[in-house]
Protein backbone atom coordinates (compact mmCIF):
# COMPACT_ATOMS: atom_id res chain seq x y z
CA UNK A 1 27.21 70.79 157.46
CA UNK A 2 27.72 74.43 158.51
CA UNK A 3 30.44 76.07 156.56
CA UNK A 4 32.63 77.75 159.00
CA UNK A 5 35.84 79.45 156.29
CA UNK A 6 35.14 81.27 153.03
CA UNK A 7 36.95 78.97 151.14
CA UNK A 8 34.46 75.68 151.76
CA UNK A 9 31.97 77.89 149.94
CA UNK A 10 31.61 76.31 145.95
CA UNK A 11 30.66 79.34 144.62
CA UNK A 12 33.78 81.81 146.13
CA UNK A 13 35.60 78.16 144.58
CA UNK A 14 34.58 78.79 141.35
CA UNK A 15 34.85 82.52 141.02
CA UNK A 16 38.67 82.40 142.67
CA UNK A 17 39.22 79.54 139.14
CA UNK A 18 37.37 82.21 136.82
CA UNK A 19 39.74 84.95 138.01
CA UNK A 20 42.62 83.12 137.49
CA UNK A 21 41.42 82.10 134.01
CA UNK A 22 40.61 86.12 133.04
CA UNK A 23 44.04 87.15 134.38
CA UNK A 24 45.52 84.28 131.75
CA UNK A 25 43.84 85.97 128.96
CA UNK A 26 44.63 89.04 129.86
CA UNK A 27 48.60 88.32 130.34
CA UNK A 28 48.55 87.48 126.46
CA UNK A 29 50.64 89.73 123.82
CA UNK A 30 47.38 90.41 122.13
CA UNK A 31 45.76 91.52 125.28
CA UNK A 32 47.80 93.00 127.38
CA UNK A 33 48.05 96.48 125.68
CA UNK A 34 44.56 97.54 125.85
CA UNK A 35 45.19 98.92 129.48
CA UNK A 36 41.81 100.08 129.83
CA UNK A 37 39.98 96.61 128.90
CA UNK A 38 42.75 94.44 131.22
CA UNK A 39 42.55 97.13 134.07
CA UNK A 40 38.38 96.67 134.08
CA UNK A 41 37.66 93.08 133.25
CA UNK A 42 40.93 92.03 135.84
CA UNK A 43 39.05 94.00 138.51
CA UNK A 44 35.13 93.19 137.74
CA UNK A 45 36.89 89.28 138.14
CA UNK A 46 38.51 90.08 141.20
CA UNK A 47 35.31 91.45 142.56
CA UNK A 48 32.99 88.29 142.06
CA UNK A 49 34.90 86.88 144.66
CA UNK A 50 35.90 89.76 146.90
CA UNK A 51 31.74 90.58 146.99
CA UNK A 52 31.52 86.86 148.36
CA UNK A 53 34.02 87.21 150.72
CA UNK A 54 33.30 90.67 152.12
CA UNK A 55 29.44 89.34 152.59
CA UNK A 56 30.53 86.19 154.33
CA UNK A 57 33.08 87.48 156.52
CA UNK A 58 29.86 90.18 157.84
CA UNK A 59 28.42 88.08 159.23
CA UNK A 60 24.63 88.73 158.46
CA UNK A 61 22.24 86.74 156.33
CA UNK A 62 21.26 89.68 155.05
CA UNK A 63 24.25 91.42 153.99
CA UNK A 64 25.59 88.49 153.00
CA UNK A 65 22.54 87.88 150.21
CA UNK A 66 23.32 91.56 149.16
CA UNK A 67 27.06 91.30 148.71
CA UNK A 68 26.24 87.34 146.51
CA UNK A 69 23.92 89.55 144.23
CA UNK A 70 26.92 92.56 143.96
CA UNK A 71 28.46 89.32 142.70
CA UNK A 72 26.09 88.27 140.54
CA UNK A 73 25.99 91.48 138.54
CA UNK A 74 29.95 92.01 138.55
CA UNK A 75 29.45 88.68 136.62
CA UNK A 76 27.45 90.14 134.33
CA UNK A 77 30.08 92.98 133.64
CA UNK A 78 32.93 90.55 133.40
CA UNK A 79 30.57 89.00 130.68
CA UNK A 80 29.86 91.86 128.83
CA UNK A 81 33.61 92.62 128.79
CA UNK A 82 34.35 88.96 127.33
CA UNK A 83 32.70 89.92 124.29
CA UNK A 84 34.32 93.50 124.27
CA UNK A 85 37.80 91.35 124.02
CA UNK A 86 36.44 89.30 121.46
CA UNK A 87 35.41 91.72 119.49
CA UNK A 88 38.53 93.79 119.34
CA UNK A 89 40.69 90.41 118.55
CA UNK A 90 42.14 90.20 122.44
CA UNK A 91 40.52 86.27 122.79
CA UNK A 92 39.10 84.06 120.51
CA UNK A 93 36.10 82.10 119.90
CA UNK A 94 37.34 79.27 122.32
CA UNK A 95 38.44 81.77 125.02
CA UNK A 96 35.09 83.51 124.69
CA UNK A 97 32.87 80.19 124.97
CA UNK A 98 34.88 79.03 128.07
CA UNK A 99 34.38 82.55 130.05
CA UNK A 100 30.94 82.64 128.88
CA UNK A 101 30.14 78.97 130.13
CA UNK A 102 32.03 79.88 133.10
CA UNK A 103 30.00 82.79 133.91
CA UNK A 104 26.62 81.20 133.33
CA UNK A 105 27.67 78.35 135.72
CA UNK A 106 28.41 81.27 138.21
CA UNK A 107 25.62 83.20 137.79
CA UNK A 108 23.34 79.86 137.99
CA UNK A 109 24.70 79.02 141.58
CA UNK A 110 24.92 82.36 142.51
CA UNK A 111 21.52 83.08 142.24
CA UNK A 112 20.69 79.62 143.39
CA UNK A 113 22.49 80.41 146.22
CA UNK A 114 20.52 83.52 146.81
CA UNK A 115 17.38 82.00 146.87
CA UNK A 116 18.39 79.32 149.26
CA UNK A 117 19.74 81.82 151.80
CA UNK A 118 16.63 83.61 151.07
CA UNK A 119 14.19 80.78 151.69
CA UNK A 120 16.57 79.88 154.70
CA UNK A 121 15.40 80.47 158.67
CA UNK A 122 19.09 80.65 159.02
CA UNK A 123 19.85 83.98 160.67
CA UNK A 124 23.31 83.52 162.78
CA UNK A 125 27.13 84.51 161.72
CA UNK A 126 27.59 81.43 159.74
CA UNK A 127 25.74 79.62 156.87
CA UNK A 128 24.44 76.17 155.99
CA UNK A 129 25.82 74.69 153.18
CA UNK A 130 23.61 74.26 150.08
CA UNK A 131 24.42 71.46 147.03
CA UNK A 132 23.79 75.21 145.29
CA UNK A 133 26.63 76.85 147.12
């Protein structure tokens, strides 16, 4: 199956839920006045899945691996900044362990992802679909 629209792709799926899940966090009374901390984890969210996008719609195999691994580490920095809210009190220990889990399942099929398009003699403007997509 060839996946012809960004939004078939698992992976920009995922990362579009895990946005919507740090913006819920971050709309809480306990969160919402640390401007800095909303301002930065809100956009390193947004960015998992604009990097997928913005690769995709390039059209190149290429740029498109370099845009998933821009992706892959804005993950990490959304992770880093999950425990930055749970240490200052913004989440708690449930929060943290779902946006933890839900960053290691994106960075698992991100990379996953990579590699296939790596390993991949797929070269033209759109890509095959993976089960790791």
């Amino acid at each position: 199956m060839m996946i012809t629209k960004l939004e078939e792709l698992e992976v920009w799926q995922i990362s579009r839920g895990f946005c919507k899940v740090i913006y819920n966090y971050t709309r809480q009374e306990c969160f919402v006045k640390d401007f800095i901390l909303v301002k930065q984890i809100r956009r390193s969210s947004g960015s998992i899945m604009d990097n997928i996008a913005e690769g995709f719609e390039r059209g190149g195999m290429d740029e498109f691996i370099e845009f998933l691994g821009i992706s892959k580490g804005t993950c990490g920095e959304t992770r880093s900044q999950l425990y930055r809210a749970f240490d200052n009190g913004h989440i708690d220990n449930e929060q943290l362990s779902e946006g933890l889990e839900m960053t290691g399942l994106l960075l698992n099929k991100l990379g996953a992802f990579i590699n296939y398009l790596s390993d991949s003699e797929i070269r033209n403007s759109k890509f095959k679909e993976s089960n790791n997509a």
